[in-house]
C-alpha atoms as a PDB file:
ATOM      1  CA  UNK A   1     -21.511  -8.433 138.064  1.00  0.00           C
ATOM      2  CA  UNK A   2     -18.637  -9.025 140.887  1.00  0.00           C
ATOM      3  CA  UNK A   3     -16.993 -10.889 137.855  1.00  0.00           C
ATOM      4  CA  UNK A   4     -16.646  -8.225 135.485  1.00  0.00           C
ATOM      5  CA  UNK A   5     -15.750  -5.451 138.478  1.00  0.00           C
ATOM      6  CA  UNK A   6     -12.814  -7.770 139.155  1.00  0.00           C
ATOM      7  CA  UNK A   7     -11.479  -7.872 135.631  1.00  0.00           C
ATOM      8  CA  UNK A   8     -12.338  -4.186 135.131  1.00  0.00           C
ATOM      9  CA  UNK A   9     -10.223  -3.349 138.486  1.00  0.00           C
ATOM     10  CA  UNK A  10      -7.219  -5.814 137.210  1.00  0.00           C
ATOM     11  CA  UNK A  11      -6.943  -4.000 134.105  1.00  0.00           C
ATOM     12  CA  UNK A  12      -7.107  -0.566 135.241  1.00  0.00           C
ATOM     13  CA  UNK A  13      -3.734  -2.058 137.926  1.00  0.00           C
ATOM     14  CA  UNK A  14      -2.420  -3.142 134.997  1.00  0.00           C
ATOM     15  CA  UNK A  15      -2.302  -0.294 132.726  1.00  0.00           C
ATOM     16  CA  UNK A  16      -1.913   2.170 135.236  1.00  0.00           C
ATOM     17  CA  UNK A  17       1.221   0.154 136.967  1.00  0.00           C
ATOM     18  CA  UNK A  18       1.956  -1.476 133.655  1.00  0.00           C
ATOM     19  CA  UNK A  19       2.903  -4.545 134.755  1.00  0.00           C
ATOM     20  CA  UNK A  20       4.576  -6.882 133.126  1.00  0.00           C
ATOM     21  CA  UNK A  21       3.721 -10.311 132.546  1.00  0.00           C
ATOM     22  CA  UNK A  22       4.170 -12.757 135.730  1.00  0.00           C
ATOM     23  CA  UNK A  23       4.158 -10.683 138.518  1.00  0.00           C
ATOM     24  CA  UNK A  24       0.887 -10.727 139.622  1.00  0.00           C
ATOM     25  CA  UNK A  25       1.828 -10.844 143.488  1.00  0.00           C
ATOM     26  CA  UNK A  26       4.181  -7.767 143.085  1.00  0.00           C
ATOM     27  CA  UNK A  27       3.244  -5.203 145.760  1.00  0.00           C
ATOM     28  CA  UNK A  28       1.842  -1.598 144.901  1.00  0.00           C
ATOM     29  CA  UNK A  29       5.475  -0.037 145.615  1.00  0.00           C
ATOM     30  CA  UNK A  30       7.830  -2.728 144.170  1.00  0.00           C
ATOM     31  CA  UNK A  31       6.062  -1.426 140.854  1.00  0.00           C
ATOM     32  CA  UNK A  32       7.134   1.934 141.761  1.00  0.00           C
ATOM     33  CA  UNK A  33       3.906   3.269 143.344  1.00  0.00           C
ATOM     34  CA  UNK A  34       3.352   6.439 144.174  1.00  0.00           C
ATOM     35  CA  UNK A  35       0.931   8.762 145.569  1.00  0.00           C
ATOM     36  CA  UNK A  36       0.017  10.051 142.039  1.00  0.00           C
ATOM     37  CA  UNK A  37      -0.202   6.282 140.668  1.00  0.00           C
ATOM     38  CA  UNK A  38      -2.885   5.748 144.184  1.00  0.00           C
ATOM     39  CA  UNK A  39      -4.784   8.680 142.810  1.00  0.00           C
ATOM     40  CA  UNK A  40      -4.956   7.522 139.092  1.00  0.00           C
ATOM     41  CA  UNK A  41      -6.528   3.949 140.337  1.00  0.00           C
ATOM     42  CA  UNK A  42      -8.720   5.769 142.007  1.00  0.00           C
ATOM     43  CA  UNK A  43     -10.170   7.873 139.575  1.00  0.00           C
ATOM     44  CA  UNK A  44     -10.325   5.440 136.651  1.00  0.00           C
ATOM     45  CA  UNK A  45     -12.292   3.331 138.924  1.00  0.00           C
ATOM     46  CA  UNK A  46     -14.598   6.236 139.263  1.00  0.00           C
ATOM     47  CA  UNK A  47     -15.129   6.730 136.029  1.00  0.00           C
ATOM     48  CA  UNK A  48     -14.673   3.483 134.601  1.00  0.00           C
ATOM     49  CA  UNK A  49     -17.380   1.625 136.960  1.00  0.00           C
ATOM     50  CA  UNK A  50     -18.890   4.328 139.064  1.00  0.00           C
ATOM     51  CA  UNK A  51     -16.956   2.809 142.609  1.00  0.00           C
ATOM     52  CA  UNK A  52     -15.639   5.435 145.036  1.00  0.00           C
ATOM     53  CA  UNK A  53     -12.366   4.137 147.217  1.00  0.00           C
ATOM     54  CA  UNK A  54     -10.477   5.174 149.338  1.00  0.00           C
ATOM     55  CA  UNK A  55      -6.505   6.352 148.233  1.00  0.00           C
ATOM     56  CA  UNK A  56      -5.755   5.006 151.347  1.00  0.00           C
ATOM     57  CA  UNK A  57      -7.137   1.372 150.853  1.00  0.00           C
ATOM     58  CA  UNK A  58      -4.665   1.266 148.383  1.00  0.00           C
ATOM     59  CA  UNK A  59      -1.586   1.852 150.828  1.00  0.00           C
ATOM     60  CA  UNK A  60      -3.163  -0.562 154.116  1.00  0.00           C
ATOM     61  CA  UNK A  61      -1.394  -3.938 154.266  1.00  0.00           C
ATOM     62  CA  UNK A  62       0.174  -5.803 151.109  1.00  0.00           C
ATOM     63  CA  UNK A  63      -0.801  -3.293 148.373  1.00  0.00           C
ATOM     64  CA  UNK A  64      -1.070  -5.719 145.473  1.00  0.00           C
ATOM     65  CA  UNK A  65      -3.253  -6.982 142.891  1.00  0.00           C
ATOM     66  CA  UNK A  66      -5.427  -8.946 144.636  1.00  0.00           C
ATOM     67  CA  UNK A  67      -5.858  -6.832 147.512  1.00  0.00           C
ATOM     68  CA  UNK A  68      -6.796  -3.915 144.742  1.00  0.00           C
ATOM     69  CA  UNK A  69      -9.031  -5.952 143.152  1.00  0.00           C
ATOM     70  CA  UNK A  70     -11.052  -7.070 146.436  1.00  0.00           C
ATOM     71  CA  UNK A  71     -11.107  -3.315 147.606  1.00  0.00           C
ATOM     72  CA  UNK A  72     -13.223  -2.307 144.381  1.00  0.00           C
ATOM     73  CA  UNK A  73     -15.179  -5.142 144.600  1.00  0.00           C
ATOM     74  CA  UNK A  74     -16.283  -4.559 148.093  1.00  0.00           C
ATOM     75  CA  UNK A  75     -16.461  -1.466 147.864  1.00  0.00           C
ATOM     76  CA  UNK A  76     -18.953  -2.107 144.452  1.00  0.00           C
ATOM     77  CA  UNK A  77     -21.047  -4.416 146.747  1.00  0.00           C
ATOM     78  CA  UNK A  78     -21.403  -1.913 149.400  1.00  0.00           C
ATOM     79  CA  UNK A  79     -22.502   0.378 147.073  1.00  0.00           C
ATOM     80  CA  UNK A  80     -25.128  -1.821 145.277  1.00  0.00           C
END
């Protein structure tokens, strides 16, 4: 289950950031993040697996991919 979470949260940072091919590592504002973008992650991980973040989780430390992806995935844990 943590498996497909994790791909479900990398796609939904992809398409909503649309980012293109090799830069996985690229923070949450180099690919022109905004407060709008914060709230569209968040809500298509609402309603795409039923996880409630925090907007804010989004903007703590090195806002990227990987950091996205373990936020939902915790945050899926602590809700199972």
């Amino acid at each position: 289950m943590t498996e497909s979470i994790a791909r479900t949260a990398e796609a939904i940072w992809r398409d909503v950031l649309t980012i293109p091919s090799g830069q996985d590592d690229a923070s949450f504002f180099e690919l022109s993040g905004e407060s709008i973008t914060a709230v569209r992650l968040v809500s298509r991980v609402e309603d795409e697996l039923g996880i409630l973040i925090d907007v804010g989780d989004i903007f703590e430390d090195d806002p990227n991919l990987a950091s996205f992806v373990a936020s939902v995935v915790a945050a899926g844990r602590a809700a199972a």
